[in-house]
Structure formats: C-alpha cells, structure tokens
Protein backbone atom coordinates (compact mmCIF):
# COMPACT_ATOMS: atom_id res chain seq x y z
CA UNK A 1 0.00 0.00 0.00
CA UNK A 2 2.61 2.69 0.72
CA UNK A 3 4.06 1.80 -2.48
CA UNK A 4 1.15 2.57 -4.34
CA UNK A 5 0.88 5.91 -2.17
CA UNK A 6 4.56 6.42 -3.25
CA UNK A 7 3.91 5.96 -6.99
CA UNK A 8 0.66 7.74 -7.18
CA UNK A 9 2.79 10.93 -5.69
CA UNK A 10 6.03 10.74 -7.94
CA UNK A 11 2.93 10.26 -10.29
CA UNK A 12 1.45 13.56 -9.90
CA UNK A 13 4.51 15.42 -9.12
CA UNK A 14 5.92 14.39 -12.82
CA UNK A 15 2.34 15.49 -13.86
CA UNK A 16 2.35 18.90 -12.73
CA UNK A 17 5.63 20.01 -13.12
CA UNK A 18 5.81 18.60 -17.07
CA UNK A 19 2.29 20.62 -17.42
CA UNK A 20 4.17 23.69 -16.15
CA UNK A 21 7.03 23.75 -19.28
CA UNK A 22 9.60 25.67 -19.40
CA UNK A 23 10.22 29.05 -17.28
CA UNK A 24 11.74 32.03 -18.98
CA UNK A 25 12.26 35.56 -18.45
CA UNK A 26 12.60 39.01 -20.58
CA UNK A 27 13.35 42.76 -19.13
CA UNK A 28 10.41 44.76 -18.95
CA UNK A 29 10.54 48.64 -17.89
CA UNK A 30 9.01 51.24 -16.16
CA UNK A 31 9.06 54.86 -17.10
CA UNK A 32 11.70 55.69 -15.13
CA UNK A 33 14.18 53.63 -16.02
CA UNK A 34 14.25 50.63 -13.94
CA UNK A 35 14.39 47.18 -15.59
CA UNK A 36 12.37 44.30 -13.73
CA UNK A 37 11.69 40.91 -14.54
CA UNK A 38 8.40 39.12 -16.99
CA UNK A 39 8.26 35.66 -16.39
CA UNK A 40 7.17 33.72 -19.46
CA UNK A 41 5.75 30.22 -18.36
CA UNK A 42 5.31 27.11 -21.60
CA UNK A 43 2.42 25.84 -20.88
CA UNK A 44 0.85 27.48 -18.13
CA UNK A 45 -1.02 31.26 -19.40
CA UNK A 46 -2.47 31.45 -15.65
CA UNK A 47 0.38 30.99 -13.76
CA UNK A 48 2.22 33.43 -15.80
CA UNK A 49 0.06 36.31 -15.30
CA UNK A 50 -0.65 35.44 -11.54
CA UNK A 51 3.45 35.72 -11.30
CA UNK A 52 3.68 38.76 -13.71
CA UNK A 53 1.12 40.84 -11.87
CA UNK A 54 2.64 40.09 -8.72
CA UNK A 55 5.72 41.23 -9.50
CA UNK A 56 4.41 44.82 -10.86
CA UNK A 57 2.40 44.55 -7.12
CA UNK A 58 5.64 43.93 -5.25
CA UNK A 59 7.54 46.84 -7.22
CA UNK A 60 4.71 49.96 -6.89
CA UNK A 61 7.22 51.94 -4.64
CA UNK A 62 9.83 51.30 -7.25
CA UNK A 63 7.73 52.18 -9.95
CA UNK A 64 6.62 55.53 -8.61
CA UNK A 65 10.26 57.26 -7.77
CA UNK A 66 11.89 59.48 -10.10
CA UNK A 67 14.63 57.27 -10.84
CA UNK A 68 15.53 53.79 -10.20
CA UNK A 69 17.95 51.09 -11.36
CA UNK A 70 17.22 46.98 -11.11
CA UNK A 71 18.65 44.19 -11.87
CA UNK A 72 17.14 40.46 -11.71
CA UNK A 73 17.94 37.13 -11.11
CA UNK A 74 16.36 34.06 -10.36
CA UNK A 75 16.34 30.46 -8.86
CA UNK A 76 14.25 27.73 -9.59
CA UNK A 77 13.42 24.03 -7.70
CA UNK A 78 11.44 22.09 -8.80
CA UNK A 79 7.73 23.64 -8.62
CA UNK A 80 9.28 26.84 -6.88
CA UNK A 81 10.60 29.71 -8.90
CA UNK A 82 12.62 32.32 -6.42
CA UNK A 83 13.11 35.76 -7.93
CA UNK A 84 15.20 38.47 -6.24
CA UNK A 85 15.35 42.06 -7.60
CA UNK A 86 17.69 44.57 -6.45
CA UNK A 87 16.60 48.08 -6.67
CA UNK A 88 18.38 51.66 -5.91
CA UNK A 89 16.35 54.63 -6.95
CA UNK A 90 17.37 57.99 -6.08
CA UNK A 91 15.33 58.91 -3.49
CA UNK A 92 16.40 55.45 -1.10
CA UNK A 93 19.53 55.71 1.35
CA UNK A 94 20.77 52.45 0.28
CA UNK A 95 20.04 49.73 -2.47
CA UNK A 96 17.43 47.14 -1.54
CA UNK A 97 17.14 43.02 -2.63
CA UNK A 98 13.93 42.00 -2.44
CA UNK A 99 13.24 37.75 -2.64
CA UNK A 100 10.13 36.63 -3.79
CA UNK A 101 9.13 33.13 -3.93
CA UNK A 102 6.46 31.34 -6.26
CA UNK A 103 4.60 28.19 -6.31
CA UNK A 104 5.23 27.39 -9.98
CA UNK A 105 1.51 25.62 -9.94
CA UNK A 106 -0.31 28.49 -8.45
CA UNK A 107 1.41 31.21 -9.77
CA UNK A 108 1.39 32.68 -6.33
CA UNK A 109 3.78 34.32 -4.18
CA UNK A 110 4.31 32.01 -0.95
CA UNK A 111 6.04 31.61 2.46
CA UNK A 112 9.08 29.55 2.88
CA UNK A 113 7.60 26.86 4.52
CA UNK A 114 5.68 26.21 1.12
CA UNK A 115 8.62 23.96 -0.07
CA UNK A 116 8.50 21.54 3.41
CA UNK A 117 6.04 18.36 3.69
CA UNK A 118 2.98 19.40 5.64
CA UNK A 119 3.79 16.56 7.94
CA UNK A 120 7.49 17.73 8.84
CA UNK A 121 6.90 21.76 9.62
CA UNK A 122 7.65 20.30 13.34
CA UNK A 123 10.40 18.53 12.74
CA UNK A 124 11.79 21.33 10.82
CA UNK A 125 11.50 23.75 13.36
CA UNK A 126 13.27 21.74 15.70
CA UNK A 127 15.99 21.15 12.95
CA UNK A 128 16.14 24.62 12.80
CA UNK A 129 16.75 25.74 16.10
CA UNK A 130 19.25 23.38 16.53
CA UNK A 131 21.40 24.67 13.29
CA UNK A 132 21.25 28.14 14.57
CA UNK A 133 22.19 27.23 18.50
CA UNK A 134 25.25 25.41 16.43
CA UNK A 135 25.71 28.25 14.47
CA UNK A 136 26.22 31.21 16.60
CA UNK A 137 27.31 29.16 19.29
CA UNK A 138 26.90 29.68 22.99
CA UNK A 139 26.51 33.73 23.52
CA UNK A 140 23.50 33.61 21.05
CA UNK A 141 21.16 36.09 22.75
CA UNK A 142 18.76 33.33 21.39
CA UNK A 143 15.81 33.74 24.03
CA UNK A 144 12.81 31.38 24.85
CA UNK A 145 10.57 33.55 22.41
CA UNK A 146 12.72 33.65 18.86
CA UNK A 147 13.37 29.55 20.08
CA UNK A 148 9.27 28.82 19.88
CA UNK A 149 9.11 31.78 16.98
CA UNK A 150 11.64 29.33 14.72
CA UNK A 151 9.75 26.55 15.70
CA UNK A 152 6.40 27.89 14.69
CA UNK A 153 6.96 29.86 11.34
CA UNK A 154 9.97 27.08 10.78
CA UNK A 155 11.33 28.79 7.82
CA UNK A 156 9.08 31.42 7.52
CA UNK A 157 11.24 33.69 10.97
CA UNK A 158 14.15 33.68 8.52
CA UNK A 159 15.40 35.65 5.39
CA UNK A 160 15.74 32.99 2.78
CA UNK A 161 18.11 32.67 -0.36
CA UNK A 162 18.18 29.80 -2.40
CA UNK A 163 21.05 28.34 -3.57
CA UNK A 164 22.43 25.56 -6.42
CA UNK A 165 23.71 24.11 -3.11
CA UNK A 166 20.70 24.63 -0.22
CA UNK A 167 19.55 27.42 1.31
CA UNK A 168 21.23 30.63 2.96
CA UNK A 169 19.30 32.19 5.87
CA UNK A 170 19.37 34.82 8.65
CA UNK A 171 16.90 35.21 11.43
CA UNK A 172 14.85 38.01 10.65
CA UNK A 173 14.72 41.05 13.06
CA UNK A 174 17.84 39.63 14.90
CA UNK A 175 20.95 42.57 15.30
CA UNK A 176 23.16 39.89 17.13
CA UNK A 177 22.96 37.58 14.08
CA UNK A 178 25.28 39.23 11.77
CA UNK A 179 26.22 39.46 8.37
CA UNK A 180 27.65 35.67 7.56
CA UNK A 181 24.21 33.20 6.73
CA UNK A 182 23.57 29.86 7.84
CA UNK A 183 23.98 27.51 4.69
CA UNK A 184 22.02 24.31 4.67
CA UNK A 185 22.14 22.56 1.71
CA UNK A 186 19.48 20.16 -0.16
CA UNK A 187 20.67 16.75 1.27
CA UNK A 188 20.80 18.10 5.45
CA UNK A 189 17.02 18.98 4.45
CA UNK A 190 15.73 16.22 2.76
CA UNK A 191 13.63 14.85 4.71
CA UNK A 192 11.96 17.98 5.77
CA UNK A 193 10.83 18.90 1.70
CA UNK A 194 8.08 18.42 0.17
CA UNK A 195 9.96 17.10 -2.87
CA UNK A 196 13.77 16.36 -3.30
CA UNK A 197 16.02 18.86 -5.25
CA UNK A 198 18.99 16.19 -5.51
C-alpha cells in the first residue's frame, strides 16, 4: 500500500511540473528607467500572469520614484521559482534586494515553509533551532521567544536565499545575528521537503 501511495505521488509530481514547461524571463521597464523581470511560463497562461502581476504589485514603490535602477535574477526548484530584484532609486539611502518566492503551480507568491512536507513543519523547526544554536554558538542572545518563533513559522522567521547548493538564511529582526548566513544545503534537508532537489 505505501508503495502505491509512493507511486501515485512521484505520479502527480511528474504530472504537474511537465504541465508547467519551461520558465523564462525578458526585461520589462518602467518609465523611469528601472528594468524588472516578466516571467514567461510554456504551458501554463495562468500561472504566468498570476506571477507577472505580482511582480508589478511587489515593485509599486519602485515604480513611482523618479529614478531607479534593477537588476534580476532568479532560482528555480522544482515547482518553486525564487526571484530576487535589487533596486536603488534615487530617493532610497541604500540599495534594496527584495526575494520573492512562487509556487510554480499556483502562480502565487508564498512563504518559505511552502517547499516543506505538511507533515514535517515540526520537525523542521526543531531542525532549525538546533542549526542556529550550532551556528552562533553559545553567547547567542537566542531567548525562549525567537526559540518557539523558529519553531512555529519554521522557515518562515528567517530571510531565505536559495542556492544551487541549499539554502542561505538569517533570522529576521535579529541585530546579534550578523552578516555571515547559515547555509544548509538540499541533502541536510531532505527529509523535511516536500519534494527532493537532488
């Protein structure tokens, strides 16, 4: 039976992510100057437009300074697409990089967490808390609340890059932290995804 369960899953994974087709991006504008990101989705009309508008959404303050430059890139796993955009405009004290994530099948932007099982956000956050206690060692500043914070939005309490390699994150809203990141990479969180990148 649990094979069948297996099967029928690797099943509709390979369904839905051959639906999606290839991903692909051009530059797009805005008046003043500033280049941002279309995504063009094979396949998927929906999705594309759900991403596209999104993106506009996420970039209004950019869109309505004076001046602004941006650059693009982008990471994609499996039925996630991560796109970060880094913007200085004239009227900002410094540059900004903002990460977006999308569920390639919704075409909506979503949390971290979106890419663990629904079974394992637990298990992750205890994961979690353990890396970090590792990683800034004993003089964390790491108090009772940011411990059951991790373990309750799991991924969610951190600033997230993805990586060819993992992940790189920082706890959000922490000064002690620093400016090195915690890199996990795909294998350490196997068993906490909702689908395997290796």
């Amino acid at each position: 039976m649990k094979f069948l369960i297996l099967i029928a899953g690797i099943l509709s994974y390979v369904h839905a992510y051959t639906q999606i087709g290839e991903v692909k991006f051009q530059d797009a504008t805005f008046e003043n100057g500033m280049t941002y990101p279309q995504v063009l989705v094979a396949n998927a009309p929906d999705v594309e437009s759900r991403i596209n508008v999104n993106i506009k959404e996420q970039l209004k303050e950019e869109e309505a300074s004076d001046f602004c430059i941006g650059q693009y890139g982008y990471v994609q796993k499996g039925l996630h697409l991560q796109i970060l955009v880094f913007c200085n405009c004239i009227d900002y004290e410094e540059s900004k990089t903002r990460f977006i994530l999308y569920n390639l099948e919704t075409g909506e932007a979503v949390p971290y967490s979106d890419i663990l099982g629904l079974k394992r956000k637990e298990a992750t956050g205890n994961f979690l808390v353990e890396k970090v206690k590792l990683f800034l060692g004993d003089n964390t500043g790491l108090t009772v609340e940011l411990i059951e914070k991790i373990k309750k939005e799991n991924l969610d309490a951190f600033n997230v890059e993805l990586t060819r390699a993992g992940i790189s994150i920082s706890l959000k809203n922490f000064e002690t932290w620093g400016e090195k990141t915690l890199e996990l990479t795909w294998g350490e969180l196997r068993s906490f995804l909702r689908v395997n990148y290796i």
